[in-house]
C-alpha atoms as a PDB file:
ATOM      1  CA  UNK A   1      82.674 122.201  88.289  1.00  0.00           C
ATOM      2  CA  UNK A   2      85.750 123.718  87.999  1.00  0.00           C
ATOM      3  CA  UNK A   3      89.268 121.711  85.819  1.00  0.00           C
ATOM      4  CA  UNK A   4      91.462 119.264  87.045  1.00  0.00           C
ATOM      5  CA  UNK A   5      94.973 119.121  86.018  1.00  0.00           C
ATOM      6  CA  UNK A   6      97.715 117.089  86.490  1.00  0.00           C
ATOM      7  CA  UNK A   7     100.765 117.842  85.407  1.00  0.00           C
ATOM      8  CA  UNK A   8     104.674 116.211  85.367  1.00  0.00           C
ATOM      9  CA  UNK A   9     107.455 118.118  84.157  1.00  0.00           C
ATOM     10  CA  UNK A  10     111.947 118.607  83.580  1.00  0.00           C
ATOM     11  CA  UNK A  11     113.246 121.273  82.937  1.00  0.00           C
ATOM     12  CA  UNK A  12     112.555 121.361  79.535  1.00  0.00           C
ATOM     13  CA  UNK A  13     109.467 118.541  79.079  1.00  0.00           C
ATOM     14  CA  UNK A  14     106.230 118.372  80.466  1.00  0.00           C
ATOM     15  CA  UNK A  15     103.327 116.117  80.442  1.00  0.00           C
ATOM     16  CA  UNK A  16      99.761 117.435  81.320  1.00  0.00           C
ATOM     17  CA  UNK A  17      96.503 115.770  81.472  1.00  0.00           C
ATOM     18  CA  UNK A  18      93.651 118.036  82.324  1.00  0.00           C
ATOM     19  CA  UNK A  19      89.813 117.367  82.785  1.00  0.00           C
ATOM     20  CA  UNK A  20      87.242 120.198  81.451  1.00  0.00           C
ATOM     21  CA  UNK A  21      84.057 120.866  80.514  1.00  0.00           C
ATOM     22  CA  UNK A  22      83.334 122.078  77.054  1.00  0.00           C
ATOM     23  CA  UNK A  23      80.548 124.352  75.578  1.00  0.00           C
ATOM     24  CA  UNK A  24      78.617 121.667  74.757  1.00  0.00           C
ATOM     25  CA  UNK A  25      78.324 119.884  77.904  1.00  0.00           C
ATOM     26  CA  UNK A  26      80.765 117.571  77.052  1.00  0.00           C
ATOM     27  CA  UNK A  27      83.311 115.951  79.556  1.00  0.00           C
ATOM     28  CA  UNK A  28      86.837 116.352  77.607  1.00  0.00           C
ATOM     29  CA  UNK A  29      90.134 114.600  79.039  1.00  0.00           C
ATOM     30  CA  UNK A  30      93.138 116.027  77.339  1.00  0.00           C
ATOM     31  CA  UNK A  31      96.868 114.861  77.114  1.00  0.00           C
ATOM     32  CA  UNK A  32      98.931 116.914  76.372  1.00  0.00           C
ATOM     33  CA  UNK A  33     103.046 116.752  76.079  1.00  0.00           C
ATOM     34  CA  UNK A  34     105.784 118.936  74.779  1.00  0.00           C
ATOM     35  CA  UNK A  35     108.600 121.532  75.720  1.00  0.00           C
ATOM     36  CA  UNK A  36     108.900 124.054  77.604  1.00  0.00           C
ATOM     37  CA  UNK A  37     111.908 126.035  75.713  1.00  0.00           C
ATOM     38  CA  UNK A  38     110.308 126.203  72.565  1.00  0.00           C
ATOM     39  CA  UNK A  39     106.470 125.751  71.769  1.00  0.00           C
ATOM     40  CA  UNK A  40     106.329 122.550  70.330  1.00  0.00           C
ATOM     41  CA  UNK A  41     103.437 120.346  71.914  1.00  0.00           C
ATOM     42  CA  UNK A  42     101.024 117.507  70.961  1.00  0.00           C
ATOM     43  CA  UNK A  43      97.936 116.648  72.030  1.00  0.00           C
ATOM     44  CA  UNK A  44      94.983 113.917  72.294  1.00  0.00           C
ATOM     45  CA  UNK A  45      91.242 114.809  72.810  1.00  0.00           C
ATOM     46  CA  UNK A  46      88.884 112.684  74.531  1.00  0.00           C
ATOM     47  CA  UNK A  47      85.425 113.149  74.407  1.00  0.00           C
ATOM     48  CA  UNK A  48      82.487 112.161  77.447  1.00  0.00           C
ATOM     49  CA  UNK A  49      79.128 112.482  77.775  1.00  0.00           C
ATOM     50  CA  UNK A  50      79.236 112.667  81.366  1.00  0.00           C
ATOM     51  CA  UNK A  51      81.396 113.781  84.010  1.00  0.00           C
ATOM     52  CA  UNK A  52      81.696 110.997  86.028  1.00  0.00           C
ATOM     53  CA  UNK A  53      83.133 108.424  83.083  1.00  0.00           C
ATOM     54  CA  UNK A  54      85.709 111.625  82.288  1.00  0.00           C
ATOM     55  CA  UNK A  55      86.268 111.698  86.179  1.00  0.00           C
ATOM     56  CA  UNK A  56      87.530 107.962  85.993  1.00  0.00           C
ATOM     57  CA  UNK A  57      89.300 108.120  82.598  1.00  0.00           C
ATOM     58  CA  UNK A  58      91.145 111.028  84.019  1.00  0.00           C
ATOM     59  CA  UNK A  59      92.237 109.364  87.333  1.00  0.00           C
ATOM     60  CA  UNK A  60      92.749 106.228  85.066  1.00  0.00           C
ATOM     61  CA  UNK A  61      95.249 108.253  83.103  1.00  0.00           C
ATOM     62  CA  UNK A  62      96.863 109.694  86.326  1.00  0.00           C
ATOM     63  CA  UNK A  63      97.085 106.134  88.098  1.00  0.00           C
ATOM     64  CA  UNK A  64      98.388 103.977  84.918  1.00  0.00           C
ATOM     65  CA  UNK A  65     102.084 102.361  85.760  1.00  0.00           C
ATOM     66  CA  UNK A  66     103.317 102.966  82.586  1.00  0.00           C
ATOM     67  CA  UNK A  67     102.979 106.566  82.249  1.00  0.00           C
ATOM     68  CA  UNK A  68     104.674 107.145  85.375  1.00  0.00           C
ATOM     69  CA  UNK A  69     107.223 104.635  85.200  1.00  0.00           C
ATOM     70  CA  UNK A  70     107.938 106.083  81.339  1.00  0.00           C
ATOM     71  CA  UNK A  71     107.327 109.588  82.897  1.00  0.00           C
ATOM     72  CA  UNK A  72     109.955 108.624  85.587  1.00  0.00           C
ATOM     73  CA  UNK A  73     112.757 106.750  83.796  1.00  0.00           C
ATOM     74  CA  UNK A  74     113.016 110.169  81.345  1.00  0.00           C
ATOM     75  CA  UNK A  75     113.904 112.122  84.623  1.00  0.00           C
ATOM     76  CA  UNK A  76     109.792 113.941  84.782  1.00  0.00           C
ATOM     77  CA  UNK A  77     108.788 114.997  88.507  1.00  0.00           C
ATOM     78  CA  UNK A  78     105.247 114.945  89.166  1.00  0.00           C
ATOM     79  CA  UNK A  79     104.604 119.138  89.554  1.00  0.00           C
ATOM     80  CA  UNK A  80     100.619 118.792  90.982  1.00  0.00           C
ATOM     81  CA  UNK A  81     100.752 120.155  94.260  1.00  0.00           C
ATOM     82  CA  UNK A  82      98.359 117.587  95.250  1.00  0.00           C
ATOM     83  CA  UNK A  83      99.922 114.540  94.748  1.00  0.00           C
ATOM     84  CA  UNK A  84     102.168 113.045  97.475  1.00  0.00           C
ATOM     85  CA  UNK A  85     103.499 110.028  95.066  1.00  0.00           C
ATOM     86  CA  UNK A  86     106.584 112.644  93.432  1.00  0.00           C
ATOM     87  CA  UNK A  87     108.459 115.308  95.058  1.00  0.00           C
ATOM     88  CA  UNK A  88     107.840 118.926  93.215  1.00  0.00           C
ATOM     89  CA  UNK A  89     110.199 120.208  91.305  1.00  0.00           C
ATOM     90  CA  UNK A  90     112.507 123.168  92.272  1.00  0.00           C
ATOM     91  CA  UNK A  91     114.712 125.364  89.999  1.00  0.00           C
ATOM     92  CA  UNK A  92     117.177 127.164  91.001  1.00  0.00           C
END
């Protein structure tokens, strides 16, 4: 099985949260937030023992209100080409 991202991004902020598989076998759901000028990110690690409780912490973490309502308020754009909730983001 391959990763699953989301991620939600400004111009200078984004907010990931990615599904993967480790070498262990372990399911791992990662957040992950920071900026995009200068390398300055933090992250939380999340640890399954099998995919499909990852699979529904990970849409759990995509679906929850407040995330995208904080997400939204701070000006973020939802940048996963799958998603038809958010418009993508375009630079110029």
């Amino acid at each position: 099985m391959s990763e699953l991202t989301s991620l939600w991004q400004t111009s200078t902020r984004y907010y990931r949260i990615s599904l993967i598989q480790d070498l262990f076998d372990d399911w791992i759901v990662i957040h992950q937030w920071g900026g995009l000028i200068y390398d300055h990110h933090q992250e939380t690690i999340k640890p399954y023992n099998n995919y499909d409780t990852a699979f529904v912490a990970y849409n759990n973490a995509k679906k929850d209100k407040r995330v995208g309502d904080i997400l939204k308020s701070k000006g973020f754009y939802n940048n996963d080409p799958f998603s038809q909730h958010q418009p993508l983001i375009h630079y110029s």
